[in-house]
PDB file of N, CA and C in Angstrom:
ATOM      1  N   UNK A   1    -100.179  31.874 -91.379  1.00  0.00           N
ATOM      2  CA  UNK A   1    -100.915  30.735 -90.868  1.00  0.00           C
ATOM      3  C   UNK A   1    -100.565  30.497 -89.408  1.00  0.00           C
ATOM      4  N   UNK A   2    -101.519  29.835 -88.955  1.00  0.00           N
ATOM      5  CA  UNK A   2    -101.293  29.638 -87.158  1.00  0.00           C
ATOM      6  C   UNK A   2    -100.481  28.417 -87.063  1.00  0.00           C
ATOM      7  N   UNK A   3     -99.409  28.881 -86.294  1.00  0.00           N
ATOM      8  CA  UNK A   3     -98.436  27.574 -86.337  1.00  0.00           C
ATOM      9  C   UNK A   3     -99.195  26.547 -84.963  1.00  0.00           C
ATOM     10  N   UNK A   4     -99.217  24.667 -85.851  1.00  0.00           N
ATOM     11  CA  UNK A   4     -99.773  23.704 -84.650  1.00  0.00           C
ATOM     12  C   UNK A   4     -98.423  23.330 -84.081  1.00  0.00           C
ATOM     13  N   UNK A   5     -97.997  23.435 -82.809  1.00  0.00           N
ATOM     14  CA  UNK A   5     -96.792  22.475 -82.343  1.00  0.00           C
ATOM     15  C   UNK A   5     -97.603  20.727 -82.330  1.00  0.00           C
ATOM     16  N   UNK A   6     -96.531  20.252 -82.351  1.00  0.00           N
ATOM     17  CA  UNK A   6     -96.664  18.037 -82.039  1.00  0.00           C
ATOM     18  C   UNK A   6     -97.470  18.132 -80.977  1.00  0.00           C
ATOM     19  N   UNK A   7     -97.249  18.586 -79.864  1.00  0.00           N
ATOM     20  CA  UNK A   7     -98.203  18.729 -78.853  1.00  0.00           C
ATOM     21  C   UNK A   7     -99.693  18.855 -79.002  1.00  0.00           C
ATOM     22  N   UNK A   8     -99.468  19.824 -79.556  1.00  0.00           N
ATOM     23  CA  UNK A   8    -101.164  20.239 -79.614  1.00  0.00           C
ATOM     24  C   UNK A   8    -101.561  19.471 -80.949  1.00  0.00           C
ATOM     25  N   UNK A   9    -101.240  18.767 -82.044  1.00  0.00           N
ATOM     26  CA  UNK A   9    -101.400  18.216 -82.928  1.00  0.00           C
ATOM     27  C   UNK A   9    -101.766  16.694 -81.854  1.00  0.00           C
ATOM     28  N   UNK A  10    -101.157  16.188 -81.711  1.00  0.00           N
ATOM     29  CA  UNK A  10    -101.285  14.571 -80.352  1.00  0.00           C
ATOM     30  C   UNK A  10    -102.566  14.921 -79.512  1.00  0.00           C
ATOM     31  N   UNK A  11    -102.581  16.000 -79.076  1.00  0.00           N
ATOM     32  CA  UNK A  11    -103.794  16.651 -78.008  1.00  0.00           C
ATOM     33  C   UNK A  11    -105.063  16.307 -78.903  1.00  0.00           C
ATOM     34  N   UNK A  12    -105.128  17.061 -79.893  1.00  0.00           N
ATOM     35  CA  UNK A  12    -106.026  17.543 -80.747  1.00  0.00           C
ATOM     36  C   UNK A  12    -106.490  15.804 -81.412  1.00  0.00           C
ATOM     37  N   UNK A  13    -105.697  15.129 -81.792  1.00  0.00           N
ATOM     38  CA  UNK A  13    -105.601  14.008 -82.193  1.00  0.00           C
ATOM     39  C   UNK A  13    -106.177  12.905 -81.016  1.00  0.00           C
ATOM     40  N   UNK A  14    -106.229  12.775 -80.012  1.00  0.00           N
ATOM     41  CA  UNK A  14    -106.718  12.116 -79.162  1.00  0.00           C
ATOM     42  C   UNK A  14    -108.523  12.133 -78.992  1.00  0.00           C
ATOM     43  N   UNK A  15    -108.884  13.734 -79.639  1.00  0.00           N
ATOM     44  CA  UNK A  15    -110.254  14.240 -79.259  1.00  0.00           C
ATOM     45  C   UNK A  15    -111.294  13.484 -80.868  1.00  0.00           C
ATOM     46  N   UNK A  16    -110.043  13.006 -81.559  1.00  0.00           N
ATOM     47  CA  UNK A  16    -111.135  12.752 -82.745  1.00  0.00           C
ATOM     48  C   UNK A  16    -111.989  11.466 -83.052  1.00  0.00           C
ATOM     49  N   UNK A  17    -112.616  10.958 -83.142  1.00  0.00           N
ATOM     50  CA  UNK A  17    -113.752  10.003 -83.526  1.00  0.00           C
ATOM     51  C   UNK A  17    -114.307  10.199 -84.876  1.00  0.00           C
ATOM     52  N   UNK A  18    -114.592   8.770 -85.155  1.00  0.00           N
ATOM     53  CA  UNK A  18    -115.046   8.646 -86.023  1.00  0.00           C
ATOM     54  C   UNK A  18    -116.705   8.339 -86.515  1.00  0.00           C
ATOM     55  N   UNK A  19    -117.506   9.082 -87.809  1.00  0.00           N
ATOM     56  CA  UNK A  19    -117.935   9.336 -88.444  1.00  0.00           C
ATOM     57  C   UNK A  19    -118.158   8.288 -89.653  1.00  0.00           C
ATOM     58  N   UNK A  20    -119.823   8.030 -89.862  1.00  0.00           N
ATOM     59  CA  UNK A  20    -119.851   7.739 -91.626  1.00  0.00           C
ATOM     60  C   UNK A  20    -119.731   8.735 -92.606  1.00  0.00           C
ATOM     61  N   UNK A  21    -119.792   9.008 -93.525  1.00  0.00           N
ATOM     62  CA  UNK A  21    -119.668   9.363 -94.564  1.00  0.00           C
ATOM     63  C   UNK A  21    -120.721   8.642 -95.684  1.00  0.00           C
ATOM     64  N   UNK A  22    -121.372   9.764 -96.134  1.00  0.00           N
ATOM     65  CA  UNK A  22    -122.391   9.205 -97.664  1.00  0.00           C
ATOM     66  C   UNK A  22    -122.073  10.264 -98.268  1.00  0.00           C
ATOM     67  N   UNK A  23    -121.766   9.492 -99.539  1.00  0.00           N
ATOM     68  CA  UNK A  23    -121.806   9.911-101.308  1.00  0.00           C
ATOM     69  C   UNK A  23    -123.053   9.787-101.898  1.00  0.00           C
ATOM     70  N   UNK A  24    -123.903  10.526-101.935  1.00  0.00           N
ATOM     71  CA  UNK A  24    -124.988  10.450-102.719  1.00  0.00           C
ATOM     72  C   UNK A  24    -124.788  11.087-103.799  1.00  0.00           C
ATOM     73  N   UNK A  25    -125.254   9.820-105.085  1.00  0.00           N
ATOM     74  CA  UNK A  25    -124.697   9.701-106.302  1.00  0.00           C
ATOM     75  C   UNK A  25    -126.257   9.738-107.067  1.00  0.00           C
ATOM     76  N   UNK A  26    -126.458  10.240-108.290  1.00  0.00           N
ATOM     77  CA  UNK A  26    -127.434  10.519-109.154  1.00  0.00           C
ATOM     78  C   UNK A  26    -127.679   9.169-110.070  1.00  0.00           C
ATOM     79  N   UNK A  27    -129.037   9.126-110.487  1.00  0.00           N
ATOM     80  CA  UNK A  27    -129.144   7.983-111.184  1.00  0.00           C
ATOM     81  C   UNK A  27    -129.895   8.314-112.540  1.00  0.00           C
ATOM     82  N   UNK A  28    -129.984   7.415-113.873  1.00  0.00           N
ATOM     83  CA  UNK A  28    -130.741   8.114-114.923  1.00  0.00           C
ATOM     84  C   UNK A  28    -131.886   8.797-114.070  1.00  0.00           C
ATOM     85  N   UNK A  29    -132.460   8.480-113.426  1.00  0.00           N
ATOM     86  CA  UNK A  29    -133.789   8.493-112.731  1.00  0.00           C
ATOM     87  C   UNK A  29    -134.364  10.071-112.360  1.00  0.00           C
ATOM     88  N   UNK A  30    -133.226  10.595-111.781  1.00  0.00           N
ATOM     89  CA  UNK A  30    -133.134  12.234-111.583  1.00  0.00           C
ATOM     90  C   UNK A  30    -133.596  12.693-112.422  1.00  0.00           C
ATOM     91  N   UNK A  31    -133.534  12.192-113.724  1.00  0.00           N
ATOM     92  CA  UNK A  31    -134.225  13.411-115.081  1.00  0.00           C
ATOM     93  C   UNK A  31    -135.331  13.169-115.440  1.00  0.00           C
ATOM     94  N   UNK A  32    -135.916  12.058-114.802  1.00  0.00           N
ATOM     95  CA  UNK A  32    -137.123  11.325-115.257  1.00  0.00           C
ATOM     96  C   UNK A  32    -138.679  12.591-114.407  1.00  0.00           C
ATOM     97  N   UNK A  33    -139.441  12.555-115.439  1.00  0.00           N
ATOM     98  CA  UNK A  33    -140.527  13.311-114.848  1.00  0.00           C
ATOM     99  C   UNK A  33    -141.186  12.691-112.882  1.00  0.00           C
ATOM    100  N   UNK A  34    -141.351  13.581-112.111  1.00  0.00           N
ATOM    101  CA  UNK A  34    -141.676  13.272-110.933  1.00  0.00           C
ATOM    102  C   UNK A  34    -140.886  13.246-109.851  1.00  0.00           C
ATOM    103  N   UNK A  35    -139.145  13.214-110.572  1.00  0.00           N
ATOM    104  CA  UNK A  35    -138.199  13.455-109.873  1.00  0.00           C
ATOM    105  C   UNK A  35    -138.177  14.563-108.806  1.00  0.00           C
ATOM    106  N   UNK A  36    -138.001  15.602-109.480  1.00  0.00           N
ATOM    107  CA  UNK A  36    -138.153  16.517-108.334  1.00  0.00           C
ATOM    108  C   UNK A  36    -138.743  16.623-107.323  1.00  0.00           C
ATOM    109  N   UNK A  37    -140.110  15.550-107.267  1.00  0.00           N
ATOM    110  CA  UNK A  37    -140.922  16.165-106.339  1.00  0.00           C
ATOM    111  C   UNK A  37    -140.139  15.177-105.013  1.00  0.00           C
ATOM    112  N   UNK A  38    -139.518  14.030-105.561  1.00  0.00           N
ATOM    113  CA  UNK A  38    -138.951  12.686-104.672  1.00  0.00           C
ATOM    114  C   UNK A  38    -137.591  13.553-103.984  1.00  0.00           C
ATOM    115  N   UNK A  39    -136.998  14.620-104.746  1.00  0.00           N
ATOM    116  CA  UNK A  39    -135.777  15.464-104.065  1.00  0.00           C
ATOM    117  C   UNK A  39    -136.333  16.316-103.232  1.00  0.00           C
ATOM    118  N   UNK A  40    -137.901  16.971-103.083  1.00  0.00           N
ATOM    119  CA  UNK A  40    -137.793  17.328-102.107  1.00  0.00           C
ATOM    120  C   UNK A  40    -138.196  16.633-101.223  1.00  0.00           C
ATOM    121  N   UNK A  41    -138.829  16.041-101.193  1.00  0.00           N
ATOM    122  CA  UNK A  41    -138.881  14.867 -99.588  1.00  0.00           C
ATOM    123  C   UNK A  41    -137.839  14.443 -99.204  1.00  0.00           C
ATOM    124  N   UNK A  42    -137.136  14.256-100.118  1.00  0.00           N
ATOM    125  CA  UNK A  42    -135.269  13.723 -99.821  1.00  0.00           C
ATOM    126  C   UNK A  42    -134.714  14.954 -98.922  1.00  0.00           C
ATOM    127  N   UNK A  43    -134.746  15.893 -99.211  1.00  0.00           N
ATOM    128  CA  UNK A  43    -134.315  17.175 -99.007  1.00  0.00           C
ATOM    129  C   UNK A  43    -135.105  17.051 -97.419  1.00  0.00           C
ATOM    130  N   UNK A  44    -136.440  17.082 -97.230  1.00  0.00           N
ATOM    131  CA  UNK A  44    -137.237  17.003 -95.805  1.00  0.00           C
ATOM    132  C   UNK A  44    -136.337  16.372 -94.831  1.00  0.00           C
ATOM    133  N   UNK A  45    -136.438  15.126 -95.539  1.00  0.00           N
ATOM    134  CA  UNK A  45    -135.622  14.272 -94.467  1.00  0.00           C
ATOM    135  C   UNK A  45    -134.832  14.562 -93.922  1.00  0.00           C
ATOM    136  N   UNK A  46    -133.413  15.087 -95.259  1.00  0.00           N
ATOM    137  CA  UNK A  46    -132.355  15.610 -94.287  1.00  0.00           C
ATOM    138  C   UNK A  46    -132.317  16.379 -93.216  1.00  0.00           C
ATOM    139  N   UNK A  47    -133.205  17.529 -93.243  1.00  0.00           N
ATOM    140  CA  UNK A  47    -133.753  18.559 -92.619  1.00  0.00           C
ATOM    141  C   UNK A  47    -134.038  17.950 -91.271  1.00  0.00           C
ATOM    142  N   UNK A  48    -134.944  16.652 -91.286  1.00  0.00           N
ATOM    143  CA  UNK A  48    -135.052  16.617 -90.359  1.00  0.00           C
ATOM    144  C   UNK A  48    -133.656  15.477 -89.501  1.00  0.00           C
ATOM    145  N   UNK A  49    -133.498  14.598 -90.350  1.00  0.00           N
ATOM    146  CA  UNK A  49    -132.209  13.882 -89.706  1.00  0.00           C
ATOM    147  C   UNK A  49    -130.910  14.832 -89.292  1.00  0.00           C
ATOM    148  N   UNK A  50    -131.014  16.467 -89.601  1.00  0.00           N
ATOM    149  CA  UNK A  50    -129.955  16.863 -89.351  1.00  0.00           C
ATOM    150  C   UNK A  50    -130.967  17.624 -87.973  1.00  0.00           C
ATOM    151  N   UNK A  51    -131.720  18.079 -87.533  1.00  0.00           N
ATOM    152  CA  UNK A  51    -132.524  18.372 -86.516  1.00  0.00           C
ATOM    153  C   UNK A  51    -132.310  17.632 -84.906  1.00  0.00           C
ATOM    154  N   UNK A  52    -132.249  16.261 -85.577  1.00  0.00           N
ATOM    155  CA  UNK A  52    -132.007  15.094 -84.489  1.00  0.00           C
ATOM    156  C   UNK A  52    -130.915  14.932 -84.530  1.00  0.00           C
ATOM    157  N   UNK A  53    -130.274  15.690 -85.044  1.00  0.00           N
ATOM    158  CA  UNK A  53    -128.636  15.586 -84.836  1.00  0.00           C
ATOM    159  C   UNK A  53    -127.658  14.325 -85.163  1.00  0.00           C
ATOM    160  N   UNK A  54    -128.534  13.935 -86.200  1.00  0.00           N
ATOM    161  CA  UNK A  54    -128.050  12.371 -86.890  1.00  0.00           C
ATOM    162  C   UNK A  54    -127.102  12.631 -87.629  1.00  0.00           C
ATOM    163  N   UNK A  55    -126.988  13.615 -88.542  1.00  0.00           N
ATOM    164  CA  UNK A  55    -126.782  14.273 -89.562  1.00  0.00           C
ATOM    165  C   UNK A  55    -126.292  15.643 -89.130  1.00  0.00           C
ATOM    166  N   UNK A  56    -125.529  16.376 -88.805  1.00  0.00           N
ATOM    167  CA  UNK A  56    -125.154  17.404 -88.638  1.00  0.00           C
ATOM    168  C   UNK A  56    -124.708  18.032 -89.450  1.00  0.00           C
ATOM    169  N   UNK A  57    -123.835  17.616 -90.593  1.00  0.00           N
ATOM    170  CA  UNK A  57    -123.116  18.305 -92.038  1.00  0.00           C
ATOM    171  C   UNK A  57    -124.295  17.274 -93.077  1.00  0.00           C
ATOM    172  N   UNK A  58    -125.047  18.462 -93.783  1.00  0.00           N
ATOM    173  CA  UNK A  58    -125.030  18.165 -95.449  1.00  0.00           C
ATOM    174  C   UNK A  58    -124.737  19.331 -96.049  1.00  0.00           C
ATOM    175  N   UNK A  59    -124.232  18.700 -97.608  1.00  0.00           N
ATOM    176  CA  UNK A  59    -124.028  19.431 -98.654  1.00  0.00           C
ATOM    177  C   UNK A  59    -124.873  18.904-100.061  1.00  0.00           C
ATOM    178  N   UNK A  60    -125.784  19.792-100.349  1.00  0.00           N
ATOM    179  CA  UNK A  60    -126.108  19.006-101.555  1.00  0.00           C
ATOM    180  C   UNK A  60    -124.890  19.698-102.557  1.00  0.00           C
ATOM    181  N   UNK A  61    -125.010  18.920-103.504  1.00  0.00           N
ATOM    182  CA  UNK A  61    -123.771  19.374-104.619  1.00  0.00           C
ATOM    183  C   UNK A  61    -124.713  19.691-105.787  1.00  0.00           C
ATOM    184  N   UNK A  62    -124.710  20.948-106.292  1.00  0.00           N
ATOM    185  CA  UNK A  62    -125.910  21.064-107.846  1.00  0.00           C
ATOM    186  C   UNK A  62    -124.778  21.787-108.683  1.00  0.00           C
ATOM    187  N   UNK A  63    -123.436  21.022-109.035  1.00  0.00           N
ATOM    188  CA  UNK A  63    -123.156  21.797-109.942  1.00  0.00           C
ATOM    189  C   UNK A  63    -122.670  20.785-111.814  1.00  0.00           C
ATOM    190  N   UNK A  64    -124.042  19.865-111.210  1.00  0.00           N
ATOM    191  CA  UNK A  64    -124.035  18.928-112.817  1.00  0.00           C
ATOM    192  C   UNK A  64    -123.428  17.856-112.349  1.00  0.00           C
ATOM    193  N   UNK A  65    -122.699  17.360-111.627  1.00  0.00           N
ATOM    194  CA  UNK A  65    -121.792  16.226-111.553  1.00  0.00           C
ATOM    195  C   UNK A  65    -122.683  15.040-111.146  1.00  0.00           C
ATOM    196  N   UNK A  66    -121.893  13.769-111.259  1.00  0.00           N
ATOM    197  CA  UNK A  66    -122.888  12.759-110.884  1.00  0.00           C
ATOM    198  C   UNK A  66    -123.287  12.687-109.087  1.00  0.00           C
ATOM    199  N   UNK A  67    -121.894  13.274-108.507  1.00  0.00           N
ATOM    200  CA  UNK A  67    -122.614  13.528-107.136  1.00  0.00           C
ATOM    201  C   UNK A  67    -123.254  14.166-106.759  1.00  0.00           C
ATOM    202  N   UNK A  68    -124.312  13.807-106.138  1.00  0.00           N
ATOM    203  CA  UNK A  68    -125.268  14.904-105.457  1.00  0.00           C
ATOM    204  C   UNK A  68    -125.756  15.326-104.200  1.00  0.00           C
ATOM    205  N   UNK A  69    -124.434  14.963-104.082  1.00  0.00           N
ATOM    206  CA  UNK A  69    -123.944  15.216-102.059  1.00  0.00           C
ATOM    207  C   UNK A  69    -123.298  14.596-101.125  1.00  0.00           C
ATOM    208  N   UNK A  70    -123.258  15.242-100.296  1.00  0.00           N
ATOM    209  CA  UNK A  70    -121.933  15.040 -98.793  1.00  0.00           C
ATOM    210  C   UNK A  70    -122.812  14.939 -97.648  1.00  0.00           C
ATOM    211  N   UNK A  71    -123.003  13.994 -96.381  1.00  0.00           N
ATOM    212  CA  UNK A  71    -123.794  13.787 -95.523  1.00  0.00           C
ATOM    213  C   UNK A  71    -122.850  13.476 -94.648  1.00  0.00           C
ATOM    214  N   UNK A  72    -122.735  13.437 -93.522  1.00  0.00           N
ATOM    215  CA  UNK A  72    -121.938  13.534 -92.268  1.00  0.00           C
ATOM    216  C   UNK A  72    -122.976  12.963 -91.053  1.00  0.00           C
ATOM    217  N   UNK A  73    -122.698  11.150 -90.860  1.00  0.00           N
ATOM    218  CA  UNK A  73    -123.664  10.693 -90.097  1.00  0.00           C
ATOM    219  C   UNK A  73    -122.869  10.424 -88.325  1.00  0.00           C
ATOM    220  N   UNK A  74    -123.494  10.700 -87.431  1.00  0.00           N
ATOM    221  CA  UNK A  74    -122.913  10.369 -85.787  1.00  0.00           C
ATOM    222  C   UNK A  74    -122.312   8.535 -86.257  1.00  0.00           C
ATOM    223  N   UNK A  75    -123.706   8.211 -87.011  1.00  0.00           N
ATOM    224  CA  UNK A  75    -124.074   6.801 -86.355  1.00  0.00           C
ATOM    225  C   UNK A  75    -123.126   5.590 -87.323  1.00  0.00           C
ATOM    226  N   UNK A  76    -122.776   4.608 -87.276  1.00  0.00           N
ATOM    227  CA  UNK A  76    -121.916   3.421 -87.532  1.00  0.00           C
ATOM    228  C   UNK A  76    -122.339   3.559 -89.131  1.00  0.00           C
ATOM    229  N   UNK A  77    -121.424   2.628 -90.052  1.00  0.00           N
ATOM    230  CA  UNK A  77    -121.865   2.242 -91.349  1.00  0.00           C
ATOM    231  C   UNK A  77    -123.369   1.575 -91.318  1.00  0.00           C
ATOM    232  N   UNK A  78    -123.141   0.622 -90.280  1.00  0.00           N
ATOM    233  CA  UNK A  78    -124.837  -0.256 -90.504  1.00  0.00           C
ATOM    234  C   UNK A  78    -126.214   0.598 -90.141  1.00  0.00           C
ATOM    235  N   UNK A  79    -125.821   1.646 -89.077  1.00  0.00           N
ATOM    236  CA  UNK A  79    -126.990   2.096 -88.612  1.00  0.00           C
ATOM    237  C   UNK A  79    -127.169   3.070 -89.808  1.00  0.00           C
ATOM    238  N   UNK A  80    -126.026   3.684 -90.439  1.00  0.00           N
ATOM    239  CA  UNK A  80    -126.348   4.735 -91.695  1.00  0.00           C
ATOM    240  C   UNK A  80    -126.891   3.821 -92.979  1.00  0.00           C
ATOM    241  N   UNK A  81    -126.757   2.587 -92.995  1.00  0.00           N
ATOM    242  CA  UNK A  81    -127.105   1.679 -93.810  1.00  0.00           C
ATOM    243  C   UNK A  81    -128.765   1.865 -93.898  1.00  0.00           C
ATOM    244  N   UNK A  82    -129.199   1.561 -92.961  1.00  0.00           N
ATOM    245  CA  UNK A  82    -130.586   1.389 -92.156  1.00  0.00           C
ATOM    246  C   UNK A  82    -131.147   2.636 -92.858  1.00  0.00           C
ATOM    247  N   UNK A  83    -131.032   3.836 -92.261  1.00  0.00           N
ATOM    248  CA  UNK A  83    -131.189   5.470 -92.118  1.00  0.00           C
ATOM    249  C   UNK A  83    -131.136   5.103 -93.649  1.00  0.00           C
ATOM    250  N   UNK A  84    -130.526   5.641 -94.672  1.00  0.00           N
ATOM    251  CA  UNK A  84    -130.178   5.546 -96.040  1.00  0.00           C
ATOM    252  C   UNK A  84    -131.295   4.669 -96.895  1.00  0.00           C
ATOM    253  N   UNK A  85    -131.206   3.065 -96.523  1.00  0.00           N
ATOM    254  CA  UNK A  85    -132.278   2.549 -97.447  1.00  0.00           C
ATOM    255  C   UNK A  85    -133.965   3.195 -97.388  1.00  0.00           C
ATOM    256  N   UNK A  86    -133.914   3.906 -96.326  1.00  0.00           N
ATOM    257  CA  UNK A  86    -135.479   3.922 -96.367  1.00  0.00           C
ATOM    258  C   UNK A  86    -135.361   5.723 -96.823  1.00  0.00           C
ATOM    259  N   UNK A  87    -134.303   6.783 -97.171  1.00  0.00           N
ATOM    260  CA  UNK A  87    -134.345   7.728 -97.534  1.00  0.00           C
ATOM    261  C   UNK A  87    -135.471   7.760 -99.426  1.00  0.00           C
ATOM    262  N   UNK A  88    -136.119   8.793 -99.252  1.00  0.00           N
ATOM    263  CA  UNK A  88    -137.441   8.513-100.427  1.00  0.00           C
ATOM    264  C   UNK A  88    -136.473   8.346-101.788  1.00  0.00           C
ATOM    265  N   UNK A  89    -135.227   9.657-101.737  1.00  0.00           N
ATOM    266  CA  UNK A  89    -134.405   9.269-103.067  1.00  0.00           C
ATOM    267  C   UNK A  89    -134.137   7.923-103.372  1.00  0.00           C
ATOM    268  N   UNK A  90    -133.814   7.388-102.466  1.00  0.00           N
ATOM    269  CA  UNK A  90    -133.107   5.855-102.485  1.00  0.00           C
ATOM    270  C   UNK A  90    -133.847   5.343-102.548  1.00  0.00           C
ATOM    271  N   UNK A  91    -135.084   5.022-102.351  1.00  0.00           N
ATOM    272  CA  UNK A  91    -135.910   4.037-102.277  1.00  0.00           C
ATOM    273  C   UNK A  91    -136.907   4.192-103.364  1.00  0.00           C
ATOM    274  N   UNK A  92    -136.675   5.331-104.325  1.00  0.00           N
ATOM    275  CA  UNK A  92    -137.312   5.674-105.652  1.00  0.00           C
ATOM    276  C   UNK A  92    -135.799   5.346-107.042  1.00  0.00           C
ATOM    277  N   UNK A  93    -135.171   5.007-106.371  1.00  0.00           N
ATOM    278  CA  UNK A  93    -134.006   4.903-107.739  1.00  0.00           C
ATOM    279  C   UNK A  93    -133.878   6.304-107.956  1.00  0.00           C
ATOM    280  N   UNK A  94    -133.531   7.505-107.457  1.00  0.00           N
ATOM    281  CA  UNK A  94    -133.289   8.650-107.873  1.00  0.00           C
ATOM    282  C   UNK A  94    -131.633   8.427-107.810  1.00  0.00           C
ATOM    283  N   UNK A  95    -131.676   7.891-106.054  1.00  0.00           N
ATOM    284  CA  UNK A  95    -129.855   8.147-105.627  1.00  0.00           C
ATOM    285  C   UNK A  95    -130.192   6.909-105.032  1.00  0.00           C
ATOM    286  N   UNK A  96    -128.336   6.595-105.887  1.00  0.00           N
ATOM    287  CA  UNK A  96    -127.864   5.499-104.618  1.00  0.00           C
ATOM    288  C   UNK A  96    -126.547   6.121-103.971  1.00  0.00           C
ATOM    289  N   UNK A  97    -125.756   5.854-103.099  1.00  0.00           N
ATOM    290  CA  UNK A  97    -125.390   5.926-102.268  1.00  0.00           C
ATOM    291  C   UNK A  97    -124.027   5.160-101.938  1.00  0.00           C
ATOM    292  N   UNK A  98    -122.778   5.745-101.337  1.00  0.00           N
ATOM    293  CA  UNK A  98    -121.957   5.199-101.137  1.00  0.00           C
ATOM    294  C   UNK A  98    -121.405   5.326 -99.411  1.00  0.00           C
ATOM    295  N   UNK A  99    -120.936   4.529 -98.462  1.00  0.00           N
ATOM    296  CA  UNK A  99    -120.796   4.592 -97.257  1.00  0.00           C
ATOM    297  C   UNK A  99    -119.365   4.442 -96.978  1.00  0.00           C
ATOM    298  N   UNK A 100    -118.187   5.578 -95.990  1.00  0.00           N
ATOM    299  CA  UNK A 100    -116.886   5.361 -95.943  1.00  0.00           C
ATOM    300  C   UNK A 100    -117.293   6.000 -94.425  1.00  0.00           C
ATOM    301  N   UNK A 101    -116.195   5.338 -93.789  1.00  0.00           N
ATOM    302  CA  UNK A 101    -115.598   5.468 -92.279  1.00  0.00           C
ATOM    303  C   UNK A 101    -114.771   6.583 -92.689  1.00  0.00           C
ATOM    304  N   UNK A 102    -114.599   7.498 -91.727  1.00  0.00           N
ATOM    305  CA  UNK A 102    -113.833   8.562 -91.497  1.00  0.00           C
ATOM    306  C   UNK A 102    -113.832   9.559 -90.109  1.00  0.00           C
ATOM    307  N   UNK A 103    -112.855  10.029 -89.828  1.00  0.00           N
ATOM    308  CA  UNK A 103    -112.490  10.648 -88.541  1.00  0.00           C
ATOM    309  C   UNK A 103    -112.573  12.107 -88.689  1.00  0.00           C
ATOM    310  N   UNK A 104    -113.222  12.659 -87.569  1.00  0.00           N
ATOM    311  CA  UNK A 104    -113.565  14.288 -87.515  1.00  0.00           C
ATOM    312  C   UNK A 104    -113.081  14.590 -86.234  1.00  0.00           C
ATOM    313  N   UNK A 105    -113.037  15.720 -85.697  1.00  0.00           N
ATOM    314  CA  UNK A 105    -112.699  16.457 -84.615  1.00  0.00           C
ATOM    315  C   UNK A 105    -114.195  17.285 -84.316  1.00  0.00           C
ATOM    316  N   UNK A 106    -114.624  16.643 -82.691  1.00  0.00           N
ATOM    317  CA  UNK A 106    -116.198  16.863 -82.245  1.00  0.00           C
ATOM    318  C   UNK A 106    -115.700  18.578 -81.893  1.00  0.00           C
ATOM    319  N   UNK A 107    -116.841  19.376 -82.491  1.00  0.00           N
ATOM    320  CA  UNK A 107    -116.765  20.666 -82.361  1.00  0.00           C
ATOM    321  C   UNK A 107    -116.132  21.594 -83.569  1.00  0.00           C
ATOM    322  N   UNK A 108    -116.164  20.754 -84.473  1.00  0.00           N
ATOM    323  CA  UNK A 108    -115.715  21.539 -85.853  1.00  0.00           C
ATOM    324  C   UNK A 108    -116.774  22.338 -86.469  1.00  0.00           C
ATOM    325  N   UNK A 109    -116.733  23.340 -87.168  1.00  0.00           N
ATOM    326  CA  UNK A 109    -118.458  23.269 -87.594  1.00  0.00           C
ATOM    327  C   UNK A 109    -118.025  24.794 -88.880  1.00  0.00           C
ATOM    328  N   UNK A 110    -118.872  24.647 -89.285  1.00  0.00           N
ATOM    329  CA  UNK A 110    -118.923  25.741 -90.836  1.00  0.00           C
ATOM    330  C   UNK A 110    -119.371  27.269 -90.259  1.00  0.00           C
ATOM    331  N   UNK A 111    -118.774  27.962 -90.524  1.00  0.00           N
ATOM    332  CA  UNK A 111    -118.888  29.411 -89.741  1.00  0.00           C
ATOM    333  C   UNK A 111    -120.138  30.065 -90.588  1.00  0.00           C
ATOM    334  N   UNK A 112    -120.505  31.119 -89.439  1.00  0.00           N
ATOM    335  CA  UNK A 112    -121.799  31.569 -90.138  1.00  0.00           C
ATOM    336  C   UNK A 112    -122.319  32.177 -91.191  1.00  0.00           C
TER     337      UNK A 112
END
């Protein structure tokens, strides 16, 4: 492993800011006929909120669990508040949604 010295750990630590965080969570609703078609517009959106660079990290999660994803917003809890209620899942009872503050390091990113 690459050894961090305190230094560059403090360095590195100075560059980080913080990030919302959404839990998008499944509801009976997901199994209900018509669903799918409301996940993919859900799905659009992201596409495009991650385009505008609102959104830079999603993950949908499909492996059965009640979560059904990881979203990584620039913008404050309230402005992801905003963004979120009018998402089609959410606003069909498919998914609701959970919002946490958290800190990233700008320039991290998932390799190709």
């Amino acid at each position: 492993m690459t050894v961090i010295t305190d230094d560059e750990m403090k360095s590195r630590l100075t560059r980080a800011r913080f990030y919302t965080l959404v839990l998008l969570k499944k509801t009976p609703k997901r199994d209900e006929e018509g669903a799918d078609a409301i996940v993919w517009e859900h799905g659009r959106r992201n596409m495009m909120l991650q385009a505008e660079g609102l959104m830079p990290l999603v993950f949908p999660v499909g492996d059965g669990a009640d979560l059904s994803g990881v979203g990584v917003f620039l913008g404050t809890p309230e402005e992801v508040k905003v963004l979120m209620d009018t998402d089609p899942g959410v606003t069909a009872g498919v998914f609701t949604y959970e919002l946490h503050v958290c800190r990233g390091f700008p320039g991290a990113q998932l390799p190709e």
